[in-house]
N, C-alpha and C. Protein backbone atom coordinates (compact mmCIF):
# COMPACT_ATOMS: atom_id res chain seq x y z
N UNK A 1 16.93 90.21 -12.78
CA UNK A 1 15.62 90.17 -12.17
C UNK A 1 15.70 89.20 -10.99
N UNK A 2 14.82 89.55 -9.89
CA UNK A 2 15.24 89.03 -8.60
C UNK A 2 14.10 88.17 -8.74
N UNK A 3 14.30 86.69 -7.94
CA UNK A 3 13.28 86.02 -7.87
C UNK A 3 11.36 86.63 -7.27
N UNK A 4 11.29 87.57 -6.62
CA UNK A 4 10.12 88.45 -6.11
C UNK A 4 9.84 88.74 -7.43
N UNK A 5 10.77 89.52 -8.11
CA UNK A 5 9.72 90.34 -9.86
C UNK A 5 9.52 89.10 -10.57
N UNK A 6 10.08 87.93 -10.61
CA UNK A 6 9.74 86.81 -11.53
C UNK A 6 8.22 86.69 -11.16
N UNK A 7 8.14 86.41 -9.85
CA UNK A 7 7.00 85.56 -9.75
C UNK A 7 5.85 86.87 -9.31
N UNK A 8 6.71 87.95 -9.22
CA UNK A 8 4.72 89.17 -10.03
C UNK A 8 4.53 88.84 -11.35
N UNK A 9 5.58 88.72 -11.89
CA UNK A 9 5.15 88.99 -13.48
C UNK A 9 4.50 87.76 -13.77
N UNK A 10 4.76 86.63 -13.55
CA UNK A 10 4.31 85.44 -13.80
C UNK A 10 2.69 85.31 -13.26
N UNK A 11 2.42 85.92 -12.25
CA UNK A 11 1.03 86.22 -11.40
C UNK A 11 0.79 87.13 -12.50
N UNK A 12 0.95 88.29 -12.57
CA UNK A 12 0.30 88.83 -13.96
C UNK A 12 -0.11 88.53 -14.96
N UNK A 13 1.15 87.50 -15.23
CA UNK A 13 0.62 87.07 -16.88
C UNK A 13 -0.56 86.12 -16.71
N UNK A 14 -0.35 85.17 -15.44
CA UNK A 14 -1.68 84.44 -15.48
C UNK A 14 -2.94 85.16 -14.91
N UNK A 15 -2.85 86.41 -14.42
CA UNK A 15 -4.46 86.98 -14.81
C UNK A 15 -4.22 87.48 -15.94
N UNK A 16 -3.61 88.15 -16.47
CA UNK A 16 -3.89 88.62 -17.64
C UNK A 16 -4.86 87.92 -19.10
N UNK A 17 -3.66 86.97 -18.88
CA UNK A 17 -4.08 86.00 -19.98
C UNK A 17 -5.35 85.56 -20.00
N UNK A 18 -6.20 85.33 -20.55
CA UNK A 18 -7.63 84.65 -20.86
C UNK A 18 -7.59 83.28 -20.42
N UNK A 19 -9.04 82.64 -19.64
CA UNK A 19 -8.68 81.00 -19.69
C UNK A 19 -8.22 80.20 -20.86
N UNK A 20 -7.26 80.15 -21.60
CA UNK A 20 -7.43 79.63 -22.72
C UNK A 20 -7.92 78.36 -22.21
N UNK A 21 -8.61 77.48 -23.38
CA UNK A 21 -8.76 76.54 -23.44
C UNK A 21 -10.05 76.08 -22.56
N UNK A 22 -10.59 76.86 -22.10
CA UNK A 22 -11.57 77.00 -21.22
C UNK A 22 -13.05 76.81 -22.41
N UNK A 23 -13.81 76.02 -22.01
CA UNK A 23 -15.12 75.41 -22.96
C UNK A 23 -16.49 76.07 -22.34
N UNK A 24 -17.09 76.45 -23.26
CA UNK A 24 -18.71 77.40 -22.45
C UNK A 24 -19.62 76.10 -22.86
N UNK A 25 -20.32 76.68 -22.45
CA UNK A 25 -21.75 74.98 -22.42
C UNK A 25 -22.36 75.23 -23.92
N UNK A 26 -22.17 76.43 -24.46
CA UNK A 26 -22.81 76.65 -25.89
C UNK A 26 -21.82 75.65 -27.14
N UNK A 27 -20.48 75.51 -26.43
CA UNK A 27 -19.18 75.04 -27.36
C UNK A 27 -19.16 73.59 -27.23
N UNK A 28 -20.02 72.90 -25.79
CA UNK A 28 -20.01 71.97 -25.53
C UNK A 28 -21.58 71.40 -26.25
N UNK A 29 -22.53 71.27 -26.06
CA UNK A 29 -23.62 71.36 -26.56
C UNK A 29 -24.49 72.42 -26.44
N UNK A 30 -24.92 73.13 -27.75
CA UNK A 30 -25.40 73.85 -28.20
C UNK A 30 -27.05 73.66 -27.52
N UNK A 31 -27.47 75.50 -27.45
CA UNK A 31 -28.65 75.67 -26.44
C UNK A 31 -29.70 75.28 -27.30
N UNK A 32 -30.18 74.78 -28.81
CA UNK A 32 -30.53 74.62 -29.40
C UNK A 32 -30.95 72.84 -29.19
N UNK A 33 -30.22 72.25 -28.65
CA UNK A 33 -30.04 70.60 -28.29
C UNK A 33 -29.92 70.44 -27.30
N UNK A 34 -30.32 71.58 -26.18
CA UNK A 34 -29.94 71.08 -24.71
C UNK A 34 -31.36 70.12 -24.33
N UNK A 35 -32.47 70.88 -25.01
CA UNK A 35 -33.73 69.73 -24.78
C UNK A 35 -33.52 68.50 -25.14
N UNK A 36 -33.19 67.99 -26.30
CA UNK A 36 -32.74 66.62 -26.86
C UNK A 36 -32.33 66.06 -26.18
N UNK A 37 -31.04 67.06 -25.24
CA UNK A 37 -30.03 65.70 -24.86
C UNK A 37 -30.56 65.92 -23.18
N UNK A 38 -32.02 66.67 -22.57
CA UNK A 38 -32.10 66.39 -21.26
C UNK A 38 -33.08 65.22 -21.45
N UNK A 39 -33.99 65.27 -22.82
CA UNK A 39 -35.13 64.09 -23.06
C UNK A 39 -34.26 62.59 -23.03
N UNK A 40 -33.17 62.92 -23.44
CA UNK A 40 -32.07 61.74 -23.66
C UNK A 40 -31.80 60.82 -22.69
N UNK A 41 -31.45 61.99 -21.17
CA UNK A 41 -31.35 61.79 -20.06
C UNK A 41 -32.67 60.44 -19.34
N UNK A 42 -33.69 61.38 -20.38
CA UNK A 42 -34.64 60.54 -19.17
C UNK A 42 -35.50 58.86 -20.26
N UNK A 43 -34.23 58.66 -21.26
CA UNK A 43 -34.40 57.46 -21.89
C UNK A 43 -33.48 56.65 -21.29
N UNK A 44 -32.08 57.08 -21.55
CA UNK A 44 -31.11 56.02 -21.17
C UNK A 44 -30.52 55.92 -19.82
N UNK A 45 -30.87 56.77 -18.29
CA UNK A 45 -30.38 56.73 -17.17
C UNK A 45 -31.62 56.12 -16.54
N UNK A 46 -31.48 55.53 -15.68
CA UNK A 46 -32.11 54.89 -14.38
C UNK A 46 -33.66 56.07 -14.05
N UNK A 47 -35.00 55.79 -14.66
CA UNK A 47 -36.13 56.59 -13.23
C UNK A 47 -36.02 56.99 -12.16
N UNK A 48 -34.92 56.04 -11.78
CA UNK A 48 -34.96 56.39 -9.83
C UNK A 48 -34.68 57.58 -9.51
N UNK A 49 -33.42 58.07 -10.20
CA UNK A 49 -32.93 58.94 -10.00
C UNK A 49 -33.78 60.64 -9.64
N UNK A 50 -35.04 59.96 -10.43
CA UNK A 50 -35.94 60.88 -10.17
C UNK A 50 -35.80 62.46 -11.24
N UNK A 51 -36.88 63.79 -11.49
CA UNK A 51 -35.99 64.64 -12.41
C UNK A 51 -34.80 65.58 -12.01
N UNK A 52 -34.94 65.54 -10.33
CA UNK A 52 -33.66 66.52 -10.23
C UNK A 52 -32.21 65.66 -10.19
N UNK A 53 -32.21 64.49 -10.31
CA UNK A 53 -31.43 63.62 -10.44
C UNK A 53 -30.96 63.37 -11.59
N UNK A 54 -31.68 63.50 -12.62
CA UNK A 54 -31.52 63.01 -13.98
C UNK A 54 -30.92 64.25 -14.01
N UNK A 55 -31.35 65.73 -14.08
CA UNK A 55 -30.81 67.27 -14.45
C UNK A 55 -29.45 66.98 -13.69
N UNK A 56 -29.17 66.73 -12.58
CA UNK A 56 -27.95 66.54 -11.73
C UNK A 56 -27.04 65.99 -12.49
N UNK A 57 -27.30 64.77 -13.17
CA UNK A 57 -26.43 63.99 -13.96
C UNK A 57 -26.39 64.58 -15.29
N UNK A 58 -26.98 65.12 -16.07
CA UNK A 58 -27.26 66.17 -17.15
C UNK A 58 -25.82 67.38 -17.28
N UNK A 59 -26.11 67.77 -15.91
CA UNK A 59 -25.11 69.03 -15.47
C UNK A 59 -23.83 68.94 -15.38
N UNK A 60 -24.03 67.72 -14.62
CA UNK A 60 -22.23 66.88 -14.38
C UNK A 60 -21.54 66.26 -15.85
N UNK A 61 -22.26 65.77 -16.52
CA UNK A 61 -21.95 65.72 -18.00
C UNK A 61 -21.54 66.64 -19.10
N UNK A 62 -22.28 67.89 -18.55
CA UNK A 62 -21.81 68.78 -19.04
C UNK A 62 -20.49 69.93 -18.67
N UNK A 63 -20.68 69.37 -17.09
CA UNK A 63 -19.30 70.52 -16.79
C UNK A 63 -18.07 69.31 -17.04
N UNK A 64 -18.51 67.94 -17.06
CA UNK A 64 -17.27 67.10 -17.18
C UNK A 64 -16.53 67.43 -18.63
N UNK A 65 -17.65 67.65 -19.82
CA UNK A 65 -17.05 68.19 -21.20
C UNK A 65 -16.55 69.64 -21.33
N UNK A 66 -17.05 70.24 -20.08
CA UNK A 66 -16.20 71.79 -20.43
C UNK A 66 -14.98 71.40 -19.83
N UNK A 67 -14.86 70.72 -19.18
CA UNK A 67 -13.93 70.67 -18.43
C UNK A 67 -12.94 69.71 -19.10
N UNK A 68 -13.36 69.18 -20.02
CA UNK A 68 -12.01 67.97 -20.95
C UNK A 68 -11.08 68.76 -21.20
N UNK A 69 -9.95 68.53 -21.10
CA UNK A 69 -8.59 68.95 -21.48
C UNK A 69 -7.97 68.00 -22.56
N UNK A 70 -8.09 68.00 -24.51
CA UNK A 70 -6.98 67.18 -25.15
C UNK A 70 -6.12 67.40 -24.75
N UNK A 71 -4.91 66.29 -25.12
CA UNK A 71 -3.70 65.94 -24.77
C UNK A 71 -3.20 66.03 -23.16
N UNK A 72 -4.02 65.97 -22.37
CA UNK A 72 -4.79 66.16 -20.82
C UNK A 72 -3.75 64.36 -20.44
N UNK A 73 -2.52 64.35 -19.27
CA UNK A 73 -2.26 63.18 -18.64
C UNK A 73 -3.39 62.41 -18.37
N UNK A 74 -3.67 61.23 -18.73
CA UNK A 74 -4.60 60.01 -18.62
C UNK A 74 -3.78 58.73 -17.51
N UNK A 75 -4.65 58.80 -16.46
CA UNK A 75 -3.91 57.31 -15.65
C UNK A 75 -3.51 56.06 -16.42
N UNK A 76 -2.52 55.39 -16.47
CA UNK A 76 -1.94 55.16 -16.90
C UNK A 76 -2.07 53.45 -16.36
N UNK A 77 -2.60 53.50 -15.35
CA UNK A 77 -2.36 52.00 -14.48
C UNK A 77 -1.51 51.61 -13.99
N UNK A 78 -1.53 50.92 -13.06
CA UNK A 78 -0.33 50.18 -12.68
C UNK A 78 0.45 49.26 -13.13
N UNK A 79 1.99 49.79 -12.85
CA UNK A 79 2.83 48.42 -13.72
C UNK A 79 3.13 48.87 -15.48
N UNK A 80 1.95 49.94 -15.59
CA UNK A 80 2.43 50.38 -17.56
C UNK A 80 3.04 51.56 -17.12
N UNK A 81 4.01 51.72 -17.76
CA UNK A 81 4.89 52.72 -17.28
C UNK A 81 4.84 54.13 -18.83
N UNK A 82 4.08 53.51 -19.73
CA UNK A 82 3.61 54.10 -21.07
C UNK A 82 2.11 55.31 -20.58
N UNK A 83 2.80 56.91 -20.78
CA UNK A 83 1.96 57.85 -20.39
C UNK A 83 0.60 57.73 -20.98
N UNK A 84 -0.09 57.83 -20.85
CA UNK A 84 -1.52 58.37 -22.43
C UNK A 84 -1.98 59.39 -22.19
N UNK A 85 -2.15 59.91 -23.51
CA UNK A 85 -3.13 61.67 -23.47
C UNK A 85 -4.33 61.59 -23.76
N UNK A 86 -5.54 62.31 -23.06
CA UNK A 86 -6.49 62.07 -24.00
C UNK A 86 -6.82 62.63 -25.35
N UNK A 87 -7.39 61.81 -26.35
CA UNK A 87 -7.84 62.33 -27.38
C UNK A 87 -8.72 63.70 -27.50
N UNK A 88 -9.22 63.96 -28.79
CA UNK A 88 -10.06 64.97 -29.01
C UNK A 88 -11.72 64.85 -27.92
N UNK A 89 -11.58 65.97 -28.10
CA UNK A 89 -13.15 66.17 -26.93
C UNK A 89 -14.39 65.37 -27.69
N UNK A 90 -14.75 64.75 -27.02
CA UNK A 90 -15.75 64.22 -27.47
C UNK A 90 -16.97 64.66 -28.05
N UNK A 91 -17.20 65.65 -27.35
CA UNK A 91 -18.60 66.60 -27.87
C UNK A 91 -18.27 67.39 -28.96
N UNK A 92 -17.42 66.95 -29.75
CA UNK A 92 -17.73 67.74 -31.34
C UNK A 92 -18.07 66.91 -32.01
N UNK A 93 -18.98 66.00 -31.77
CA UNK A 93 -19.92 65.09 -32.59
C UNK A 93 -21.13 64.76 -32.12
N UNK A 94 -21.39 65.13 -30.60
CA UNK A 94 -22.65 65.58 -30.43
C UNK A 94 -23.84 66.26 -31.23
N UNK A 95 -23.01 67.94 -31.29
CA UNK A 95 -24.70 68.32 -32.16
C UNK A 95 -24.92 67.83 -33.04
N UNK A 96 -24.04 67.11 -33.99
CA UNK A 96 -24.45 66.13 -34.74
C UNK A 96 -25.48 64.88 -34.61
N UNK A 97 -25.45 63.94 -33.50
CA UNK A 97 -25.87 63.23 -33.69
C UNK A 97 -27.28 63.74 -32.70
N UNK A 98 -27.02 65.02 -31.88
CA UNK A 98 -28.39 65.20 -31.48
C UNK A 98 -29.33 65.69 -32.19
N UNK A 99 -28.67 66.57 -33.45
CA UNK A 99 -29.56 66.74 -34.89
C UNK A 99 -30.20 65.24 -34.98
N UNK A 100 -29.67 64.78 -35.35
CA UNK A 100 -29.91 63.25 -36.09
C UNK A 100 -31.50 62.43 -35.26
N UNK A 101 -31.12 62.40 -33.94
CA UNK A 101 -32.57 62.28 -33.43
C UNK A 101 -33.72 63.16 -32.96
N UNK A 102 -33.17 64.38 -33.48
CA UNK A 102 -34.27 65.01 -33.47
C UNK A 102 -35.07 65.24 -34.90
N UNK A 103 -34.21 64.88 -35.86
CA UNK A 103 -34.93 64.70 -37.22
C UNK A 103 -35.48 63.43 -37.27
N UNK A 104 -35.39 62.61 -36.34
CA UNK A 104 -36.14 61.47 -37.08
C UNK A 104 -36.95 61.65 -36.36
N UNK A 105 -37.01 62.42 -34.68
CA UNK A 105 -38.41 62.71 -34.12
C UNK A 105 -39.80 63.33 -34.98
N UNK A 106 -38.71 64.02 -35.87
CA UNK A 106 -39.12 65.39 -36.70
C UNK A 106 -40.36 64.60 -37.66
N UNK A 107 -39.79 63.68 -38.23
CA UNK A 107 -40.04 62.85 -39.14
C UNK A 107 -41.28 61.50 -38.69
N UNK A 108 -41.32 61.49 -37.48
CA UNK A 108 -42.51 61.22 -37.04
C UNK A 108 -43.74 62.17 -36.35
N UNK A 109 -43.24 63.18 -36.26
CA UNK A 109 -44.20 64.24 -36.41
C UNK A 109 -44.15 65.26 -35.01
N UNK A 110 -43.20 64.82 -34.14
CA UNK A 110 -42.84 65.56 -33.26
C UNK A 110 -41.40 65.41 -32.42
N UNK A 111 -41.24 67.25 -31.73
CA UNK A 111 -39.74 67.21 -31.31
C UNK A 111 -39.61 65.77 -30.90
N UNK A 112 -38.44 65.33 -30.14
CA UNK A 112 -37.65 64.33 -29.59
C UNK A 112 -38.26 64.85 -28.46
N UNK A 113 -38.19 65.63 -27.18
CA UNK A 113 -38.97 65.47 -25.79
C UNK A 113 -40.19 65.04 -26.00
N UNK A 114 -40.67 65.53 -26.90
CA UNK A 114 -42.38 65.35 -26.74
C UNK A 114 -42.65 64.18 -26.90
N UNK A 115 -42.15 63.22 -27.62
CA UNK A 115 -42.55 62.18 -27.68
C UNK A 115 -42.75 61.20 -26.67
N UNK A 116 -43.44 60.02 -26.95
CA UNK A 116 -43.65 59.33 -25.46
C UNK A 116 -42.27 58.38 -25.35
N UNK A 117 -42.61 57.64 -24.41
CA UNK A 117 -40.69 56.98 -23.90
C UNK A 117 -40.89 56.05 -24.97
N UNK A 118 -41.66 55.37 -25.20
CA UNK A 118 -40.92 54.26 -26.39
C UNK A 118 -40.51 54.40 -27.57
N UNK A 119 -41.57 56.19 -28.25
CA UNK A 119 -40.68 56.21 -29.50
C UNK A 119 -39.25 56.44 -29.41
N UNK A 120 -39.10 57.66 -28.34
CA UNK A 120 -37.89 58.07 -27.59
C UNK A 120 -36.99 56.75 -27.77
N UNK A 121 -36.89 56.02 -26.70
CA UNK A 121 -36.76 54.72 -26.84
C UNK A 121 -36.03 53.97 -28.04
N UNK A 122 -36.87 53.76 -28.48
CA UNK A 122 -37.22 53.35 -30.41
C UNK A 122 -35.88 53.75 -31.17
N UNK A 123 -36.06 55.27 -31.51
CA UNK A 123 -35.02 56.45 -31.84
C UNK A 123 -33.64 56.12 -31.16
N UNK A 124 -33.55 56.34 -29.64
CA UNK A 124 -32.25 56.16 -29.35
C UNK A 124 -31.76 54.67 -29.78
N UNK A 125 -32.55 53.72 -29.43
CA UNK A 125 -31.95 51.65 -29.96
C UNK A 125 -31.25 52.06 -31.06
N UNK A 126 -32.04 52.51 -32.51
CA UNK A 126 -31.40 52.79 -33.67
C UNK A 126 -30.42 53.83 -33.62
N UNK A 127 -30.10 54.46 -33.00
CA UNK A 127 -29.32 55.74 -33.33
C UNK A 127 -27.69 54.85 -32.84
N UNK A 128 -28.30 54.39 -31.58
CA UNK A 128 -27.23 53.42 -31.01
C UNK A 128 -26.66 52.05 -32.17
N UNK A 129 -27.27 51.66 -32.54
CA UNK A 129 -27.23 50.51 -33.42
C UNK A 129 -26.50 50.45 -35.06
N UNK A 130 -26.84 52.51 -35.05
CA UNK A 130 -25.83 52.38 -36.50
C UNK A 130 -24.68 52.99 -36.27
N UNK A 131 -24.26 53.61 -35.35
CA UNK A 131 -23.03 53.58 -34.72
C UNK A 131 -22.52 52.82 -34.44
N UNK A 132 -22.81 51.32 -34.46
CA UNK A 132 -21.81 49.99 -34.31
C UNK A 132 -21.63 49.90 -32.80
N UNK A 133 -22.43 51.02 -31.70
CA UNK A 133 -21.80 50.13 -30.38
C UNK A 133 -22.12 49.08 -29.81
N UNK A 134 -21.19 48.50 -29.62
CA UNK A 134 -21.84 47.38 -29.21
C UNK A 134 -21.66 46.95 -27.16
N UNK A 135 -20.89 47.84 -26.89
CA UNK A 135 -20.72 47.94 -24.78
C UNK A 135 -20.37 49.35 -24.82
N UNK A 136 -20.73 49.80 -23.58
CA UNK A 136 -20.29 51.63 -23.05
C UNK A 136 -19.15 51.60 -23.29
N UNK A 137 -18.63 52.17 -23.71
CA UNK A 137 -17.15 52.97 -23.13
C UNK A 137 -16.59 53.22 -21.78
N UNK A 138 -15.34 52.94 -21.52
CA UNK A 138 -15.01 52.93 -20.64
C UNK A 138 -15.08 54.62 -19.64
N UNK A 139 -14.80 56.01 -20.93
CA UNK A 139 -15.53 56.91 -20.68
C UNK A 139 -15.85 57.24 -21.57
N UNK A 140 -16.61 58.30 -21.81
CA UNK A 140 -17.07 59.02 -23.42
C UNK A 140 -16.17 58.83 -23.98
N UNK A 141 -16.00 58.66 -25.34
CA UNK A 141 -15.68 59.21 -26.35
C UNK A 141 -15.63 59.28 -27.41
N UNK A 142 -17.19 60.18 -27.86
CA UNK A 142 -17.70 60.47 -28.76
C UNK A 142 -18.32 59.18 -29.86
N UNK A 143 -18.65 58.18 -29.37
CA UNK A 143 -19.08 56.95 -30.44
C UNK A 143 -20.38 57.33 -30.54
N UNK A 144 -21.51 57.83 -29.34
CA UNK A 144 -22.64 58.41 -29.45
C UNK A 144 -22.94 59.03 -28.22
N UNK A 145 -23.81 59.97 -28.03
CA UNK A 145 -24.07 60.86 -27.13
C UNK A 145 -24.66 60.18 -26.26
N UNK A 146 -26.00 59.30 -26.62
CA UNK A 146 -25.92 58.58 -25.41
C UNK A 146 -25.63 57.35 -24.89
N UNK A 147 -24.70 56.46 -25.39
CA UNK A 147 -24.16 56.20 -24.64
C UNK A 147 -22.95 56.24 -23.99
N UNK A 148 -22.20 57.31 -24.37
CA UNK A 148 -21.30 58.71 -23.12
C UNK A 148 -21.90 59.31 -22.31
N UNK A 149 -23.19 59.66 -22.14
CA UNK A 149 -24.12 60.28 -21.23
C UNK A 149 -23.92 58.53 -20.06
N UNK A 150 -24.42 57.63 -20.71
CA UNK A 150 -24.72 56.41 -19.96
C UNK A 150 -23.33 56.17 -19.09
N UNK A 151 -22.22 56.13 -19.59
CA UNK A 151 -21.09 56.16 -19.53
C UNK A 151 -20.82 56.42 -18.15
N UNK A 152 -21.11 57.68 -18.49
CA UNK A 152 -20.13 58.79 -17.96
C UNK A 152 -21.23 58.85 -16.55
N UNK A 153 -22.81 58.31 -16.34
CA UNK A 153 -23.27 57.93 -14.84
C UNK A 153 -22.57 56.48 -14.43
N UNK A 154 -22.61 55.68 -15.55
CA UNK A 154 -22.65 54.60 -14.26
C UNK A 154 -21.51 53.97 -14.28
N UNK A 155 -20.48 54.85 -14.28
CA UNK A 155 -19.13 54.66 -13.60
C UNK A 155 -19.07 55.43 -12.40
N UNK A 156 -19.46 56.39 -12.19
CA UNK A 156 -19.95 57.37 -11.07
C UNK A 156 -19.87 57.03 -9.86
N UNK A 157 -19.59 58.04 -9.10
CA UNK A 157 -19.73 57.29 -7.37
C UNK A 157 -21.58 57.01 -6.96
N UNK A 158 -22.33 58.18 -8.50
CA UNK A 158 -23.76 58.34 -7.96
C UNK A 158 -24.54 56.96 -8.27
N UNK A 159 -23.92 56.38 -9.06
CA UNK A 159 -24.44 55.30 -10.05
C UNK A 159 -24.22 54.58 -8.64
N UNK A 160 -23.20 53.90 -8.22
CA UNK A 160 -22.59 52.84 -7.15
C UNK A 160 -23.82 53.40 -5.75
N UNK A 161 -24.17 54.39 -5.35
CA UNK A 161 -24.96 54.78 -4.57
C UNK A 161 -26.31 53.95 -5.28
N UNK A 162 -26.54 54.58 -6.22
CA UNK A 162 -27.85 53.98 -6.62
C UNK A 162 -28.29 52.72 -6.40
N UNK A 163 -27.11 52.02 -6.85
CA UNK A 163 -26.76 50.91 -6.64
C UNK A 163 -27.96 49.84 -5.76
N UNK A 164 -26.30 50.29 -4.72
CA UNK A 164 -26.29 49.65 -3.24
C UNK A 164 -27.30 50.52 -2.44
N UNK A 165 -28.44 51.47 -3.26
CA UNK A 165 -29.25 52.17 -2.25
C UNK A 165 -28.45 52.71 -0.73
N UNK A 166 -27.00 52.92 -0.93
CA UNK A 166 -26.59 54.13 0.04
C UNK A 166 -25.95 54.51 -0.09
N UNK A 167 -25.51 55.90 1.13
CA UNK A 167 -24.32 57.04 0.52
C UNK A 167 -23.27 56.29 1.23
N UNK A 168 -22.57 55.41 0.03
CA UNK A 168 -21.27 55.07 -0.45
C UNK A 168 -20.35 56.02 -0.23
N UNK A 169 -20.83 57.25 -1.35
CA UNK A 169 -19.92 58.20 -1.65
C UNK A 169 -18.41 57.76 -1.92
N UNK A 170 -18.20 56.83 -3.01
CA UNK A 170 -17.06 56.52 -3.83
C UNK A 170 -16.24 57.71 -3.80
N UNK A 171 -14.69 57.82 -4.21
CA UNK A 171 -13.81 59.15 -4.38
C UNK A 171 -13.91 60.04 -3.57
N UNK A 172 -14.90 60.32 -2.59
CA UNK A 172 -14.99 61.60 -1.63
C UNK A 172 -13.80 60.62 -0.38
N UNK A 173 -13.42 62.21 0.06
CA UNK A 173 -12.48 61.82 1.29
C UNK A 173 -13.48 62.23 2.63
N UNK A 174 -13.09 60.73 3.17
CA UNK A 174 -13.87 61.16 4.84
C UNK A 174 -13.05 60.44 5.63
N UNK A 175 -13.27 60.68 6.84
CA UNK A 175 -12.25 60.11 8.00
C UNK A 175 -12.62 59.11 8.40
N UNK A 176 -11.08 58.61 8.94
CA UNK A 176 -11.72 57.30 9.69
C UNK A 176 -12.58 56.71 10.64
N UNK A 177 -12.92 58.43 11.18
CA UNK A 177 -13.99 57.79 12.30
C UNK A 177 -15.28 57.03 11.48
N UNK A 178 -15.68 55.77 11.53
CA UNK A 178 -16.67 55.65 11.62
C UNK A 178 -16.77 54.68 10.17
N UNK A 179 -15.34 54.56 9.89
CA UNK A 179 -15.69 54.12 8.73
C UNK A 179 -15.92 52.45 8.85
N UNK A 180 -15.52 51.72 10.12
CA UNK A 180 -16.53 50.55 9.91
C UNK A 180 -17.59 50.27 9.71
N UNK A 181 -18.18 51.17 9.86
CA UNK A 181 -20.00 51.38 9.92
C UNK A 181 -20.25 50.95 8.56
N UNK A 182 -21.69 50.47 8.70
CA UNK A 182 -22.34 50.23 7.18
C UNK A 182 -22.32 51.77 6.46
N UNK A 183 -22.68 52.06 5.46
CA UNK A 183 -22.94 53.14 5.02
C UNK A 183 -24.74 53.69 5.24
N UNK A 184 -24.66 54.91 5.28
CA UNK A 184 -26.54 55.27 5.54
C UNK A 184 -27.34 54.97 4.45
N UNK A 185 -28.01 54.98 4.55
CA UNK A 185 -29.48 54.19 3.49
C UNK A 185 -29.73 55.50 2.71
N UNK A 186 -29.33 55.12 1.69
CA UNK A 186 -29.91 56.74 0.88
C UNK A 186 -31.04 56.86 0.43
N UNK A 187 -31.83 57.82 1.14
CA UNK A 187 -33.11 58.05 0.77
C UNK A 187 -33.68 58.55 -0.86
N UNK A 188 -34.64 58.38 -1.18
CA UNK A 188 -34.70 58.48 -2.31
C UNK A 188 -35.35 60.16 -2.63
C-alpha cells in the first residue's frame, strides 16, 4: 500500500467512525436540572454580569464539560517534568447534587428558581458546607456544582474583564499594534 491509499483510508476511517467520546448537554447535565443549575448561576456569579451574561457563562460551562476529555494531557508547569491526566468528568455528580437542592427547595415549598435569592442563597451555603469545601478549586472537579460553576468563571479571561471593568481579553491573540494602550472600558 502506497502512502496516498494509507492516508484515504485513514480519512475514511475518521469520518466513518462516530465522535467517540463526544458528550451531549443531556449526558452533561440533564434537561430536567438545566433550571436549577441556571437559578444557580444567578446565586453564586457576580449581578453585573447581567442575564445574558450569567446564560453566557452558563453555556461556557457547559460546552467546557462536553468538551472534558479523561485521561486528557494536563499542563504540567514549569520545571515538573511529571505529565498529569485529567481525572473523571466532573459532571457525573452533578445531577446529583442538583437533585439535592432542588429537594430541599421542594421541601420548603417551592422549585429552586422560584425561590427568592436568600433562600436560594440559604440552600446553596449548606449544600456547599456539607461537602466540606472549604476554597474553589483550582478547576471543577466535581466537589460541588456550584462551586465548579464559580470556578470555572472566575478564573476566566471574562471574570479578569469584570474585574478591571475592561476588554482585557486574557488568552485571545491580538497584535502588537496597539498593545501599549490601556485596554477599552468595557461597557456594561
Amino acid at each position: 500500500m502506497n502512502r496516498r491509499e494509507a492516508l484515504r483510508r485513514i480519512g475514511t476511517a475518521a469520518v466513518a467512525v462516530p465522535l467517540a467520546g463526544r458528550v451531549s448537554a443531556a449526558d452533561v447535565v440533564p434537561a430536567e436540572h438545566l433550571p436549577t443549575l441556571r437559578a444557580l448561576a444567578h446565586v453564586v456569579l457576580p449581578q453585573e454580569l447581567g442575564p445574558r451574561g450569567l446564560e453566557r457563562t452558563v453555556e461556557g460551562f457547559l460546552a467546557w464539560l462536553r468538551g472534558y476529555r479523561e485521561g486528557a494531557e494536563m499542563d504540567h508547569g514549569y520545571g515538573t517534568p511529571r505529565v498529569r491526566r485529567a481525572g473523571p468528568p466532573p459532571a457525573g455528580r452533578y445531577p446529583a447534587q442538583l437533585a439535592a437542592l432542588e429537594r430541599e427547595a421542594q421541601s420548603r415549598g417551592s422549585a429552586f428558581p422560584d425561590l427568592d435569592a436568600d433562600a436560594r442563597r440559604a440552600i446553596v451555603a449548606t449544600a456547599i458546607d456539607a461537602a466540606g469545601i472549604k476554597e474553589l478549586p483550582a478547576r471543577p472537579d466535581g466537589g460541588h456544582v456550584a462551586t465548579d460553576l464559580m470556578s470555572h468563571f472566575f478564573r476566566s479571561a471574562d471574570a479578569d474583564d469584570l474585574c478591571y471593568q475592561a476588554e482585557i481579553g486574557r488568552e485571545q491573540c491580538r497584535s502588537l499594534e496597539g498593545s501599549g494602550e490601556r485596554p477599552a472600558r468595557k461597557e456594561r
